[in-house]
Protein backbone atom coordinates (compact mmCIF):
# COMPACT_ATOMS: atom_id res chain seq x y z
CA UNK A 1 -101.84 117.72 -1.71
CA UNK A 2 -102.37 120.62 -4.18
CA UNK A 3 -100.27 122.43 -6.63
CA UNK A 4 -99.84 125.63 -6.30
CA UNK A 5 -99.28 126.67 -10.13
CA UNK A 6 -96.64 129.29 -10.70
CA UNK A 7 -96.11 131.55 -7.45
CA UNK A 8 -95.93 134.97 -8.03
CA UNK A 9 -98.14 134.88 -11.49
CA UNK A 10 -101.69 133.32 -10.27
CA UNK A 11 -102.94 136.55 -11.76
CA UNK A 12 -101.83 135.54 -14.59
CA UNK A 13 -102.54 131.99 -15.05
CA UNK A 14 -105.22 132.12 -17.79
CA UNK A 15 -102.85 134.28 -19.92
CA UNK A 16 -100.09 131.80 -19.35
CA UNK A 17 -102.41 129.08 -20.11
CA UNK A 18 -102.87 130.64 -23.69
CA UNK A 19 -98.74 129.21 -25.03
CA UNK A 20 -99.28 126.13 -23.42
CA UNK A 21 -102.72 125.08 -24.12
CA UNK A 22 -100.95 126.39 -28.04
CA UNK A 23 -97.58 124.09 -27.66
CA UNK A 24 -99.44 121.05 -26.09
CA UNK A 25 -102.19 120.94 -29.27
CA UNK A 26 -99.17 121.31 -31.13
CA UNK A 27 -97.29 118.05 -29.35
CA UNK A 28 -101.01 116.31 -29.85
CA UNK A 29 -100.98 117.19 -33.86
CA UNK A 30 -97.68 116.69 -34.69
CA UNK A 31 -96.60 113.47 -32.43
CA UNK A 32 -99.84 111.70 -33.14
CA UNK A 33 -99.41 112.68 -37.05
CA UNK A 34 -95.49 111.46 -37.20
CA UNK A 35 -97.02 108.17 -35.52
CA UNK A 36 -99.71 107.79 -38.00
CA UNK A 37 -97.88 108.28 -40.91
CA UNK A 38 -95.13 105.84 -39.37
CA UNK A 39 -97.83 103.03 -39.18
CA UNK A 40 -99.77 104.01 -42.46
CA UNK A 41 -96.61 103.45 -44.72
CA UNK A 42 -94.74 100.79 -45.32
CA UNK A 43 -91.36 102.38 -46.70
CA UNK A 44 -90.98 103.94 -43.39
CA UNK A 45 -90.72 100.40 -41.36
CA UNK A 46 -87.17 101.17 -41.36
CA UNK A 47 -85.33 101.04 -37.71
CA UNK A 48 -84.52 105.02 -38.00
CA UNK A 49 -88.54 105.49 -38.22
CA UNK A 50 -89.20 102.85 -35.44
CA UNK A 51 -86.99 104.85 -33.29
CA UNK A 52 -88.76 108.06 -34.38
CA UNK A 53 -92.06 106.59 -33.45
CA UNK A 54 -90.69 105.60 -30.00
CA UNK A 55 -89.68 109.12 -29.57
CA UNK A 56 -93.09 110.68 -30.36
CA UNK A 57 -95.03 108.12 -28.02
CA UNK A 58 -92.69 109.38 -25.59
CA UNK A 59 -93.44 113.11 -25.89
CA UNK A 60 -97.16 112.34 -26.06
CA UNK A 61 -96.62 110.62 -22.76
CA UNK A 62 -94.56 113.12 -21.03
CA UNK A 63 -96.64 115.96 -22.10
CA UNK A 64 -99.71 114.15 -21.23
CA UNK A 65 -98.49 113.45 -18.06
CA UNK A 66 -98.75 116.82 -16.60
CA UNK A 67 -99.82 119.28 -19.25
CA UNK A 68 -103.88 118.35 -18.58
CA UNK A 69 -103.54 119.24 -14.93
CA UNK A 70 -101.46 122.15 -15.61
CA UNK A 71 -104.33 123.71 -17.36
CA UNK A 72 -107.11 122.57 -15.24
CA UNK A 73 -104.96 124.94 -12.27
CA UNK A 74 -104.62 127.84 -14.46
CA UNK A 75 -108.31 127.41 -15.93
CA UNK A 76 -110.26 125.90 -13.34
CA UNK A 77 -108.18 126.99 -9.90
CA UNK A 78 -108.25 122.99 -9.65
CA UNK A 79 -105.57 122.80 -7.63
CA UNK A 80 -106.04 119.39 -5.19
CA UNK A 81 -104.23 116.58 -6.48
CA UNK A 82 -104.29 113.02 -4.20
CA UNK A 83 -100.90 112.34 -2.77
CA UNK A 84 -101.24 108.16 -4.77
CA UNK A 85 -101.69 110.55 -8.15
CA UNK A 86 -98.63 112.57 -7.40
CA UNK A 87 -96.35 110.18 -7.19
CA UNK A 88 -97.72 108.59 -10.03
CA UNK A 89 -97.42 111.60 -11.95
CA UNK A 90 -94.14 111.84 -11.07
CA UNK A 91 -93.01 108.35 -11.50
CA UNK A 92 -94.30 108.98 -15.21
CA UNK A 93 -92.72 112.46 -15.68
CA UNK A 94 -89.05 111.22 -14.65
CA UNK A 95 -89.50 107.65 -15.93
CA UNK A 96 -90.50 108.88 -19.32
CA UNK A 97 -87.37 111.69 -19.44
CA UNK A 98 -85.00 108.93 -18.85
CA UNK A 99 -86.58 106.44 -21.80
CA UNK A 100 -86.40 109.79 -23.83
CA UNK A 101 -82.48 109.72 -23.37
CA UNK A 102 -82.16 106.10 -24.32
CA UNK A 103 -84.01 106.57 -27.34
CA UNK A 104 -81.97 109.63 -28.59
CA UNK A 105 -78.70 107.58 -27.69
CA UNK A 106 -80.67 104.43 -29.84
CA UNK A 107 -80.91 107.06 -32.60
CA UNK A 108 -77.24 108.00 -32.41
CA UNK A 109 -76.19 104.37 -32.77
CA UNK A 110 -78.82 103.86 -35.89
CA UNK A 111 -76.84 106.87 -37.74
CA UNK A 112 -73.42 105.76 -36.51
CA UNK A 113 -74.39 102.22 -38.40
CA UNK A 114 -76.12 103.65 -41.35
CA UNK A 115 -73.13 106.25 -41.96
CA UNK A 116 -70.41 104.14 -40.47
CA UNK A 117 -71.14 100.60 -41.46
CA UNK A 118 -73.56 101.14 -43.92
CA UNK A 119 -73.29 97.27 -45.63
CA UNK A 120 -74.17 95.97 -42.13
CA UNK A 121 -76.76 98.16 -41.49
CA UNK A 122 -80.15 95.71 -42.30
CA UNK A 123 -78.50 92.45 -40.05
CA UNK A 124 -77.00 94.87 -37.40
CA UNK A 125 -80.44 96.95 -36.82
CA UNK A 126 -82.93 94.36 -36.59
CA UNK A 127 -86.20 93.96 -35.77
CA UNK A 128 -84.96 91.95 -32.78
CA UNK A 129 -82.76 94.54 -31.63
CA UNK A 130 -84.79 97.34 -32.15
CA UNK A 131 -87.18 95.25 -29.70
CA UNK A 132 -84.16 94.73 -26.57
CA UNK A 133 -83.29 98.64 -27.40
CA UNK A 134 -86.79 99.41 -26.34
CA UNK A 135 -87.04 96.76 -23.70
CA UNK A 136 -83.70 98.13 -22.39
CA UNK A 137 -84.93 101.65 -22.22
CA UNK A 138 -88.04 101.13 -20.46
CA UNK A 139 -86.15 98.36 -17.86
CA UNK A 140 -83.57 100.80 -17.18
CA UNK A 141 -85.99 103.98 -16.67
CA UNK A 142 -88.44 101.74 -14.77
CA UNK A 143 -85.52 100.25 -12.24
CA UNK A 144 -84.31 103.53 -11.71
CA UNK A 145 -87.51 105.10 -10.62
CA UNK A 146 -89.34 102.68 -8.74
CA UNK A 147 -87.50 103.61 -5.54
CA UNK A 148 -88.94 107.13 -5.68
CA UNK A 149 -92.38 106.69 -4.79
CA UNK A 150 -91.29 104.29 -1.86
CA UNK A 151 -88.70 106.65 -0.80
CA UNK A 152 -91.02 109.67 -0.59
CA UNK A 153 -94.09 108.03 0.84
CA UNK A 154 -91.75 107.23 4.19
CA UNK A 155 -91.62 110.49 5.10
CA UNK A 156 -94.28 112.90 7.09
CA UNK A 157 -94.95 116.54 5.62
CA UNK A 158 -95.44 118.72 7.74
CA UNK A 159 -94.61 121.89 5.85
CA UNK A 160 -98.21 121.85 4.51
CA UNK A 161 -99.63 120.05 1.76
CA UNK A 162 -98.98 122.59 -1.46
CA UNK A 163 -96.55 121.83 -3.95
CA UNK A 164 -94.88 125.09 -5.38
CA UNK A 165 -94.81 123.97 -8.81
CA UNK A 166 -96.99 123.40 -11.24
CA UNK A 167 -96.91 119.56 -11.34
CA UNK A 168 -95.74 116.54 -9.21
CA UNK A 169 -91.74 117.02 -9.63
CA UNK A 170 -89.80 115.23 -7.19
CA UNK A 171 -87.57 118.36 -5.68
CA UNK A 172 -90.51 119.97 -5.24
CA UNK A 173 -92.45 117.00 -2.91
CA UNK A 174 -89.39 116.55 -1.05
CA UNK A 175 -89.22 120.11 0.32
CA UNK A 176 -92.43 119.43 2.23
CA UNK A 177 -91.00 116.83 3.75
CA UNK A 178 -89.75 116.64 7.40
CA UNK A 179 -86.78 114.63 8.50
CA UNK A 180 -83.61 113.71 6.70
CA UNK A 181 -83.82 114.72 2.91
CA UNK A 182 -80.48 114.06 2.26
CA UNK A 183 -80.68 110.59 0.49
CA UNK A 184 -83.29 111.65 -1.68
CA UNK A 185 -81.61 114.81 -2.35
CA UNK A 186 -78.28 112.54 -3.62
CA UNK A 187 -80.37 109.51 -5.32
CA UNK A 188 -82.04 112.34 -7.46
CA UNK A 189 -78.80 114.27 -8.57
CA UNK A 190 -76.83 111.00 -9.01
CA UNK A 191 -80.00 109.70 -11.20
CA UNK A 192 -80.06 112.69 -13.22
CA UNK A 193 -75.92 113.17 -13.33
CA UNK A 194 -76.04 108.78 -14.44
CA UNK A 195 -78.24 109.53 -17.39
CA UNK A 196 -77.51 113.05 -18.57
CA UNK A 197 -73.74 112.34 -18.74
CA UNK A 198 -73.27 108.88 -19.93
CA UNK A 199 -76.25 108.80 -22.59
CA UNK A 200 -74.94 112.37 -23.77
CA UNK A 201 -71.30 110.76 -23.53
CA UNK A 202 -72.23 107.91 -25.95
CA UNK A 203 -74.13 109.97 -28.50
CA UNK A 204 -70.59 112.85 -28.89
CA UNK A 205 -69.06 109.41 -29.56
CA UNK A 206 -70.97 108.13 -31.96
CA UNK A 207 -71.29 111.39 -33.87
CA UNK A 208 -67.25 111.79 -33.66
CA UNK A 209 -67.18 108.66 -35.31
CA UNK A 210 -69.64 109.92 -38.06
CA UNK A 211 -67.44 112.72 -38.32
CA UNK A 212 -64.42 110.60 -39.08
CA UNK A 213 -66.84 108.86 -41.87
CA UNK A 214 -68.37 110.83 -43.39
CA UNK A 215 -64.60 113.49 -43.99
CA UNK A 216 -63.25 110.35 -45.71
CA UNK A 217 -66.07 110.30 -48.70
CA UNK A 218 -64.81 111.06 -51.81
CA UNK A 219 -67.03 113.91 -53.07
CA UNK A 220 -68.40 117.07 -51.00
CA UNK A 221 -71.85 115.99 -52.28
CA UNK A 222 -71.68 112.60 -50.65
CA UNK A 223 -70.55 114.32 -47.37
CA UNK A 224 -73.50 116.73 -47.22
CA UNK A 225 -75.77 113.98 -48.09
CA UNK A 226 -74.18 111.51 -45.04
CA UNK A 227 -74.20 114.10 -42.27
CA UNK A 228 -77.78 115.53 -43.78
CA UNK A 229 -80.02 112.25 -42.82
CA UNK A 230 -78.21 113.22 -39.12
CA UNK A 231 -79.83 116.81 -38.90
CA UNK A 232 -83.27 115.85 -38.11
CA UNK A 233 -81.48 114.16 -34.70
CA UNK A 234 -78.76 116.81 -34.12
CA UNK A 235 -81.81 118.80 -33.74
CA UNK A 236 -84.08 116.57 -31.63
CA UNK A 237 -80.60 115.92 -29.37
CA UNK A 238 -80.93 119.92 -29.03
CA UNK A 239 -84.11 120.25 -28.66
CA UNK A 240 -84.11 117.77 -25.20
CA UNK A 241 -81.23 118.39 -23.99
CA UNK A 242 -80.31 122.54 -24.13
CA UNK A 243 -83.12 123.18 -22.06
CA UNK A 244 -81.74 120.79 -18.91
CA UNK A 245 -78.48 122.58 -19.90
CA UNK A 246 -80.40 125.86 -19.44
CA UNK A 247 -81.77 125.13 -16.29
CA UNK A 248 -79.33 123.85 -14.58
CA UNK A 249 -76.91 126.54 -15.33
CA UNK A 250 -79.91 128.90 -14.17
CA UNK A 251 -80.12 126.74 -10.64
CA UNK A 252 -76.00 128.09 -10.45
CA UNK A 253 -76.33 131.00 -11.64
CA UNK A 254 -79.44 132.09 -10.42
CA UNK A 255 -79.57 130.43 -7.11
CA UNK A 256 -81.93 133.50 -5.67
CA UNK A 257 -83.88 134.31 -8.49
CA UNK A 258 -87.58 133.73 -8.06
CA UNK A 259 -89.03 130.48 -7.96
CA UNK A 260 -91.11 130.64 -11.03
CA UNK A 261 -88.03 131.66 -12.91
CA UNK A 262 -87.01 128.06 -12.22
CA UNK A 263 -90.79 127.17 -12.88
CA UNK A 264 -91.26 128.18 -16.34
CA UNK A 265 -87.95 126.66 -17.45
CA UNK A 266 -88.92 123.15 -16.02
CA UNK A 267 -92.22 123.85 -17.98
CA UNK A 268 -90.16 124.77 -21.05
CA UNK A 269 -88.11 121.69 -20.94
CA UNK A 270 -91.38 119.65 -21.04
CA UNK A 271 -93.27 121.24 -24.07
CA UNK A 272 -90.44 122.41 -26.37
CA UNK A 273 -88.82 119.01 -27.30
CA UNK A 274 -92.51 117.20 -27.94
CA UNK A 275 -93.70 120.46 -29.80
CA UNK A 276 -90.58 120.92 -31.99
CA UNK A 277 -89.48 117.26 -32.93
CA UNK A 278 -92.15 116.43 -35.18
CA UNK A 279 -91.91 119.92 -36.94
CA UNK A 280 -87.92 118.96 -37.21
CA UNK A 281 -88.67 115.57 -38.48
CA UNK A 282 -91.52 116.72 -40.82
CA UNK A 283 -89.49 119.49 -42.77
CA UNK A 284 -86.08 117.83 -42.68
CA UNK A 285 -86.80 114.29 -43.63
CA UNK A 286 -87.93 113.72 -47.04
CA UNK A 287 -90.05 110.79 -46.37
CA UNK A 288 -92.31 112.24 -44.18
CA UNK A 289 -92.51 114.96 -46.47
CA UNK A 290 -93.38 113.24 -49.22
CA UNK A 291 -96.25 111.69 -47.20
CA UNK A 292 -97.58 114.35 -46.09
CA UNK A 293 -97.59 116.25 -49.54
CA UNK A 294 -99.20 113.24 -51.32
CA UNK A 295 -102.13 113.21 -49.09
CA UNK A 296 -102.73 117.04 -49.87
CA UNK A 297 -102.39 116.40 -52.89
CA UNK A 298 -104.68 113.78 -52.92
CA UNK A 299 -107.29 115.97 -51.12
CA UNK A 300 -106.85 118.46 -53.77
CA UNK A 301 -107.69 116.15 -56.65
């Protein structure tokens, strides 16, 4: 099996290369910094922070996943990937989207407690149930995906053996296929519809409860200062989800455009949100900040 890379543009695969060799040094940097600075510092084994660190673990994997072989077929014209690997890959790439969701909702539900019940906050959030959060996520992501890789390796494909894509997506190894699609075809939408919607569903609640919260405070200073320490996730939420929003409005929309229209986008929604989180997290919370200021600063001296 081989990928073919971005149809249309193999001319200009080593230009393309250039952004995304960029974003994915900058998903390296910044998630492996957040995570170091996380571990190094004791005032920041708070659950908020444990979440965070979940969250850049996740983008390293996800960009991991499929950035390195990305490059290697716009660099190298390495384009043969074994058919075990690919669904692998895949199993990774979707598994690892879905734990993303559950850790953004688990990150909704930390503010809705800090904000909301604030007095409960230390024997609601423990370390305990910071653990089953995480368990959860990765049980619920790994349950959900397991069929995939069964499901797809029943089938013969005989519509040649290159993906057109630039990685192992599972759309994209289904249209080789021969024979009846069609449960794959609904599994995957209902998969995607499941955790978009209800994790997304949870999260507007939580923050509508914030909302309600935090316009009760007394003081206009106390209500900036409750809905700031929610920023740095509004933003992450945004970060993840307006590209799927994106796309799929583009699939609607844009049902003939060319296929690396669709292409890039998928890209996009795998190297913005683990190249822009840490650089929301860094400037907005003052923690971090500090950190990272104080060893300059110790440098300097």
């Amino acid at each position: 099996m081989a990928g073919k890379g971005i149809p249309g543009l193999e001319h200009l695969h080593a230009w393309i290369s250039i952004p995304f060799c960029f974003a994915y040094t900058l998903a390296l940097l910044g998630n492996c910094t957040l995570l170091f600075i996380i571990q190094a510092d004791a005032a920041l084994h708070e659950p908020m922070y444990l979440f965070l660190a979940m969250l850049a673990t996740i983008d390293l994997v996800l960009s991991s996943t499929t950035l390195p072989k990305m490059l290697a077929i716009f660099w190298f014209r390495d384009q043969e990937i074994n058919f075990f690997a690919c669904l692998v890959q895949m199993f990774f790439l979707h598994s690892f989207s879905i734990m993303e969701s559950a850790v953004l909702l688990a990150m909704a539900f930390d503010r809705y407690v800090a904000i909301c019940k604030p007095l409960h906050y230390t024997t609601v959030l423990t370390g305990s149930l910071i653990t089953k959060i995480g368990m959860a996520a990765v049980a619920r992501a790994v349950t959900l995906m397991t069929p995939l890789p069964f499901l797809l390796r029943r089938f013969h494909y005989c519509r040649g053996p290159v993906i057109a894509h630039c990685y192992c997506e599972h759309m994209a190894v289904v249209r080789l296929a021969c024979g009846d699609t069609s449960f794959n075809n609904i599994y995957g939408i209902a998969v995607a519809m499941f955790i978009v919607v209800l994790d997304l569903l949870f999260v507007i609640l939580s923050y509508v409860f914030i909302l309600q919260a935090v316009l009760q405070l007394a003081s206009q200073e106390a209500r900036y200062k409750a809905f700031g320490t929610c920023v740095s996730h509004i933003g992450a939420i945004l970060s993840t989800y307006t590209p799927v929003v994106i796309s799929s409005v583009m699939h609607r929309v844009a049902r003939h455009a060319a296929p690396r229209v669709h292409i890039l986008l998928a890209i996009f929604y795998l190297l913005f949100p683990p190249m822009v989180n840490p650089i929301i997290y860094g400037v907005k919370t003052k923690q971090i900040r500090e950190y990272v200021l104080s060893l300059f600063q110790r440098k300097n001296m």
